[in-house]
N, C-alpha and C. Protein backbone atom coordinates (compact mmCIF):
# COMPACT_ATOMS: atom_id res chain seq x y z
N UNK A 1 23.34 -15.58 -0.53
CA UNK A 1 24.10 -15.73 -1.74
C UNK A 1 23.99 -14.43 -2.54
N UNK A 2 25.20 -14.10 -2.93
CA UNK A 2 24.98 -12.45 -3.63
C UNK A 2 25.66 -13.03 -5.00
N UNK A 3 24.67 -12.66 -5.88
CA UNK A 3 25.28 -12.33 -7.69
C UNK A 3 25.19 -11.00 -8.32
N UNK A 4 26.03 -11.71 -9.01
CA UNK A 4 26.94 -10.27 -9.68
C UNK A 4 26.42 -9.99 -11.31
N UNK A 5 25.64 -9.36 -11.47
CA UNK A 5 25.28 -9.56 -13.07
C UNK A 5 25.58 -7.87 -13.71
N UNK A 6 26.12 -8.71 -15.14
CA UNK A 6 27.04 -7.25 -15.59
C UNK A 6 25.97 -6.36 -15.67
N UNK A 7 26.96 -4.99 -15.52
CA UNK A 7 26.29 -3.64 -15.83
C UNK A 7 26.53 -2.62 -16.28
N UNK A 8 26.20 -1.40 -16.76
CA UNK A 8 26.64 -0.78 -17.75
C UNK A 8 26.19 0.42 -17.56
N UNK A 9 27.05 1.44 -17.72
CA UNK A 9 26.63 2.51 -16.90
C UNK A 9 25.69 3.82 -17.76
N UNK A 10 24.46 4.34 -18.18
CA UNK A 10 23.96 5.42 -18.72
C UNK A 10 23.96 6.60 -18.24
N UNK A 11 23.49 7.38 -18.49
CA UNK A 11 23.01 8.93 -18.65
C UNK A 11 21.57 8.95 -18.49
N UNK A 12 20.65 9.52 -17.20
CA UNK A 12 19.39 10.17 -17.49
C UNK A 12 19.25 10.96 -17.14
N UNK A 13 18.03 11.69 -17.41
CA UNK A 13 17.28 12.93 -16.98
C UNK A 13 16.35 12.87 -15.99
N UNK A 14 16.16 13.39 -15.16
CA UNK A 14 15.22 13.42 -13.71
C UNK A 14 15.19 14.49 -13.27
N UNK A 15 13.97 14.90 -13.00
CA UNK A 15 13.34 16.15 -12.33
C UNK A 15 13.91 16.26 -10.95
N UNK A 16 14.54 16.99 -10.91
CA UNK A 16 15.61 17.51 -9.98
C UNK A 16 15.07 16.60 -8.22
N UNK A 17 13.32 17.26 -7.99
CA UNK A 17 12.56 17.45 -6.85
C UNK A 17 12.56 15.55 -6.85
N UNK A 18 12.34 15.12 -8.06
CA UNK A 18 12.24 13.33 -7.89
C UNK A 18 13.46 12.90 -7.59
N UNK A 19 14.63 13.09 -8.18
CA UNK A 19 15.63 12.49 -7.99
C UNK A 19 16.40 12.89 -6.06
N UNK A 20 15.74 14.25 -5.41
CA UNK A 20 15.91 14.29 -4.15
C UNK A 20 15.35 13.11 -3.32
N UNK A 21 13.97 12.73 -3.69
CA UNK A 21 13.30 12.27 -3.20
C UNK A 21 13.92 10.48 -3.13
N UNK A 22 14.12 10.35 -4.19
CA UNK A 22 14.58 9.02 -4.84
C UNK A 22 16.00 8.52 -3.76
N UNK A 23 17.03 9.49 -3.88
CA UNK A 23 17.97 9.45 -2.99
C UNK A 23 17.75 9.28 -1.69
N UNK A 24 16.72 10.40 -0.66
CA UNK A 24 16.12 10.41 0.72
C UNK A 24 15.74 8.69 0.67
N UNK A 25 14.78 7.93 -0.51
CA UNK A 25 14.29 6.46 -0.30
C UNK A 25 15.41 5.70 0.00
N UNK A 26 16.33 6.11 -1.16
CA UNK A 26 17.43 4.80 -1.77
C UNK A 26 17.76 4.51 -0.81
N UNK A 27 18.42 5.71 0.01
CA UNK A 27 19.42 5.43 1.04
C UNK A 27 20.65 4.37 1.22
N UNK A 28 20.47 3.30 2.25
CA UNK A 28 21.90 2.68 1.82
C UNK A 28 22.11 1.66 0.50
N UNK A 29 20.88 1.38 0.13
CA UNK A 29 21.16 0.51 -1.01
C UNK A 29 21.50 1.28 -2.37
N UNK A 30 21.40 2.24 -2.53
CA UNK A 30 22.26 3.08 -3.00
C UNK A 30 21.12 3.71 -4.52
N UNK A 31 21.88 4.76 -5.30
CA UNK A 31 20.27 5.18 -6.06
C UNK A 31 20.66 3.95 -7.45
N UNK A 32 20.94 3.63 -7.47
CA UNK A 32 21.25 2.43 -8.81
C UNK A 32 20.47 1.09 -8.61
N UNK A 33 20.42 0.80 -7.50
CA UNK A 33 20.26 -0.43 -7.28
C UNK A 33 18.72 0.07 -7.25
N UNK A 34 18.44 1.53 -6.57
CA UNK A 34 16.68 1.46 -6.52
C UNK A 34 15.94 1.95 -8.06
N UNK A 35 16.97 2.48 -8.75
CA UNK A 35 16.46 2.68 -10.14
C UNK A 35 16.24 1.71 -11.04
N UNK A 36 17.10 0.81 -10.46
CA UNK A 36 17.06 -0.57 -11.17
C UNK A 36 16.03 -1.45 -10.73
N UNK A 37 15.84 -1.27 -9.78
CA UNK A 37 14.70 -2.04 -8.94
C UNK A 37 13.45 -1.68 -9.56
N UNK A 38 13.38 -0.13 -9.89
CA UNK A 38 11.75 0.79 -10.12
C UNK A 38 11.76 -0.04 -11.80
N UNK A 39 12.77 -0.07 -12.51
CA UNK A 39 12.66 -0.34 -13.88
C UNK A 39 12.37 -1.65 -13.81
N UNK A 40 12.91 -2.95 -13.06
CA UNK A 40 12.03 -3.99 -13.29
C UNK A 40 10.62 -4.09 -12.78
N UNK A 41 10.58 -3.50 -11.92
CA UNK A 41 8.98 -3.20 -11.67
C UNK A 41 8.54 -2.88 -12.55
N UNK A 42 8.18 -1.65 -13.44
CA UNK A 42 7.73 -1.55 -14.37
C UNK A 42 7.78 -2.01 -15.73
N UNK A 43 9.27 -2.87 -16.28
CA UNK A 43 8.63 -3.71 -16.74
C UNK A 43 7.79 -5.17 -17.05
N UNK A 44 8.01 -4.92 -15.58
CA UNK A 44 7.07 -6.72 -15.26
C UNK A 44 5.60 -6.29 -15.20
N UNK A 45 5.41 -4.96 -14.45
CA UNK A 45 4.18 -4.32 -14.83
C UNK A 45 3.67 -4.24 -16.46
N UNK A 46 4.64 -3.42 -17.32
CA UNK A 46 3.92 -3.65 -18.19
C UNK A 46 3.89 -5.03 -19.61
N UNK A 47 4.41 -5.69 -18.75
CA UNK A 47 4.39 -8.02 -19.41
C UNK A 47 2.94 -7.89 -18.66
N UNK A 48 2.63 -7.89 -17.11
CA UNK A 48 1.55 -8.01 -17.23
C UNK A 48 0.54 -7.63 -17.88
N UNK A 49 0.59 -5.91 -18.49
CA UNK A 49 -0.62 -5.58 -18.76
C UNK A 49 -0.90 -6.25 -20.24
N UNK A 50 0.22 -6.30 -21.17
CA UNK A 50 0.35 -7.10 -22.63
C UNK A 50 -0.17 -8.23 -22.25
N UNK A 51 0.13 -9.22 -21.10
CA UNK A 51 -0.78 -10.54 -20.60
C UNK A 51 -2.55 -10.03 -20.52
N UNK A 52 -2.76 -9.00 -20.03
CA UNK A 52 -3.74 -8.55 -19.27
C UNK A 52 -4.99 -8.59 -20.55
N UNK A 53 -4.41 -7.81 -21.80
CA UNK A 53 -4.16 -7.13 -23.16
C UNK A 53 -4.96 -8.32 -24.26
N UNK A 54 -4.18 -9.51 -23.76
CA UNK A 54 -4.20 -10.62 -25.09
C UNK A 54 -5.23 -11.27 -24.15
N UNK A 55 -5.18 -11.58 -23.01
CA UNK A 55 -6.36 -12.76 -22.56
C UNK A 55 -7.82 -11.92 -22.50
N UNK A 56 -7.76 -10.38 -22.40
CA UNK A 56 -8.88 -9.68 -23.34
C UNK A 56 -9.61 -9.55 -24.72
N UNK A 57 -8.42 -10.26 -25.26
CA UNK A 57 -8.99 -10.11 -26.80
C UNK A 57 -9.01 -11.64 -26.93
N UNK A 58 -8.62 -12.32 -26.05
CA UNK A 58 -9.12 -14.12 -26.37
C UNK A 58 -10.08 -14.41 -25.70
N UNK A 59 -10.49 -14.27 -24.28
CA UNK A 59 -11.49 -14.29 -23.71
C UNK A 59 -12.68 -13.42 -23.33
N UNK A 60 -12.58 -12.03 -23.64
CA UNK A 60 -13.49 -10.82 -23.50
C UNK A 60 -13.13 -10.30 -22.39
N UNK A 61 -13.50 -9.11 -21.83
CA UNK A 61 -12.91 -8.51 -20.59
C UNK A 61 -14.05 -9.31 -19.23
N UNK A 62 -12.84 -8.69 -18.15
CA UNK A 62 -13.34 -9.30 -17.21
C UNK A 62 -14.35 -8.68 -16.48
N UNK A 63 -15.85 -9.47 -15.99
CA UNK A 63 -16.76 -8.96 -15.74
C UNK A 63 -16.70 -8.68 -14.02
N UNK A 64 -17.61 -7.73 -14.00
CA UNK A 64 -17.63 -7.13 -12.73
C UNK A 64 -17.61 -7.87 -11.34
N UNK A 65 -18.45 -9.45 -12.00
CA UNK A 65 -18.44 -10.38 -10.71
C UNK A 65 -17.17 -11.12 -10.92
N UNK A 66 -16.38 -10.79 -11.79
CA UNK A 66 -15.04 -11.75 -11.83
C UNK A 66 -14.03 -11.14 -11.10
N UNK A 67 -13.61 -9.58 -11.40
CA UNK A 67 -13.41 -8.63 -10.45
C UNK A 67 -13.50 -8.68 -9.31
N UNK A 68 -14.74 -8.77 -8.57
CA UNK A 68 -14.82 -8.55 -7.22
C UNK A 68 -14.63 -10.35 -6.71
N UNK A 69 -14.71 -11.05 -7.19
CA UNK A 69 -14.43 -12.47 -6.79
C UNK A 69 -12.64 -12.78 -6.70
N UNK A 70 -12.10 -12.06 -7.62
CA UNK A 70 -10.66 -12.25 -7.83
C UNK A 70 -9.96 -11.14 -6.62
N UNK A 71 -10.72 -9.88 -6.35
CA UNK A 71 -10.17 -9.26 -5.21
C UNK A 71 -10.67 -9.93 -4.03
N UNK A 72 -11.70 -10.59 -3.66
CA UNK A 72 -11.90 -11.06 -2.40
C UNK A 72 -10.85 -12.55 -2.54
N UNK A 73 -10.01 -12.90 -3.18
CA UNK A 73 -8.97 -14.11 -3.24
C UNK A 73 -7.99 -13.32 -2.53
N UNK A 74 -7.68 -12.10 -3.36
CA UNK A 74 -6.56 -11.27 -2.86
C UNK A 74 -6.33 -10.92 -1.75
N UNK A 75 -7.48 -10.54 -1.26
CA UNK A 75 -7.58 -10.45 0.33
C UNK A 75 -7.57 -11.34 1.25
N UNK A 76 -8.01 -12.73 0.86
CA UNK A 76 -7.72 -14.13 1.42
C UNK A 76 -6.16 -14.41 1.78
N UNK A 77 -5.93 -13.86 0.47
CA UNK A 77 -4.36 -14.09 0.22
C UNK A 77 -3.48 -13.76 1.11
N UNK A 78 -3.60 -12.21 0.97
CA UNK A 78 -3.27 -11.24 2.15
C UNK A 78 -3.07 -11.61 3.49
N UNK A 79 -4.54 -11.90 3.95
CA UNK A 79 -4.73 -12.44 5.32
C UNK A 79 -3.88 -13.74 5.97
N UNK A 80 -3.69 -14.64 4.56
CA UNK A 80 -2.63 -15.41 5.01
C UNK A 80 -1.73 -15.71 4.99
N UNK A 81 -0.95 -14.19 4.45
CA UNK A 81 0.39 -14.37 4.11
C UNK A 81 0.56 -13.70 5.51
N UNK A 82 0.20 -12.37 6.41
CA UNK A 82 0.03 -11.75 7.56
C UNK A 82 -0.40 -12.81 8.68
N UNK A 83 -0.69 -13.50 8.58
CA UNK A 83 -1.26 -14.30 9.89
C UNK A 83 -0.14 -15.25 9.92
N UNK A 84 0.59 -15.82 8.67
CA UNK A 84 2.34 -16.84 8.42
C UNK A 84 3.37 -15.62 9.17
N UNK A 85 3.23 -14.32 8.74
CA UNK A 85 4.60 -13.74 9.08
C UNK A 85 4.06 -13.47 10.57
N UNK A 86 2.80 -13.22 11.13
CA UNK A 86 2.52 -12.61 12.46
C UNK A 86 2.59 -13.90 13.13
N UNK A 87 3.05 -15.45 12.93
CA UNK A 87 3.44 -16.50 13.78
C UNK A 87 4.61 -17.45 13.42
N UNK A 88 5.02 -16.30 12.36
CA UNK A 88 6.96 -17.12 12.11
C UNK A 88 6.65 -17.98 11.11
N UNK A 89 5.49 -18.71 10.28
CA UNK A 89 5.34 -19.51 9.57
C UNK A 89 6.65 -19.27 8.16
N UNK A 90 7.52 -19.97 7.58
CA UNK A 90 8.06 -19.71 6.38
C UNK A 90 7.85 -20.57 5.39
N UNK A 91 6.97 -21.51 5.29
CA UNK A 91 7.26 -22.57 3.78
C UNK A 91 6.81 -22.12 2.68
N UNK A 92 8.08 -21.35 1.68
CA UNK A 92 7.95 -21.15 0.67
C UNK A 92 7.00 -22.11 -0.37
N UNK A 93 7.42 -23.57 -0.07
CA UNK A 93 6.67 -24.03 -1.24
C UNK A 93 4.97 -24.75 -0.84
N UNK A 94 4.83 -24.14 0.53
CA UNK A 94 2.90 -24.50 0.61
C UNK A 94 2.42 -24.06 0.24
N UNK A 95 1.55 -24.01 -0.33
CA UNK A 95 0.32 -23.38 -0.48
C UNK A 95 -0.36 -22.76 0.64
N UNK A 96 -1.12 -21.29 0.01
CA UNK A 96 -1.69 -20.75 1.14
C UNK A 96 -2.67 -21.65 1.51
């Protein structure tokens, strides 16, 4: 299913050597669609870090064993999202 959501065309500035580079990536999806792509990335990146931001100043920062407990999930995670795609598994709505 393809949607169509309006758009509007700007003006930027880019360092000549990035915007080569950017193009060589884009390739067929074209450089709009990947500039557009990099900008919601970053700002969902930075919703997270304002999330990241406020549950610091409500709960205190996160301690070193919370850290390394929350990356060894990640890596759980990992492992079983790679072991679903390395045997065809697809159910979006299971749980790992």
């Amino acid at each position: 299913m393809v949607s169509y959501m309006a758009t509007k065309k700007v003006t930027v500035t880019i360092p000549e050597d990035l915007l080569d580079e950017i193009r060589a990536d884009a390739a067929e999806r074209g450089l709009s669609a990947y500039v557009a792509e990099a900008l919601r990335f970053k700002r969902d990146r930075d919703r997270l870090l304002e999330l990241v931001d406020w549950l610091q100043e409500e709960h205190g920062p996160v301690t070193e064993d919370e850290r390394v407990a929350a990356l060894g999930e990640l890596e759980d995670l990992d492992a079983e999202h790679e072991r679903r795609r390395a045997s065809g598994q697809h159910n979006a709505g299971e749980a790992a």
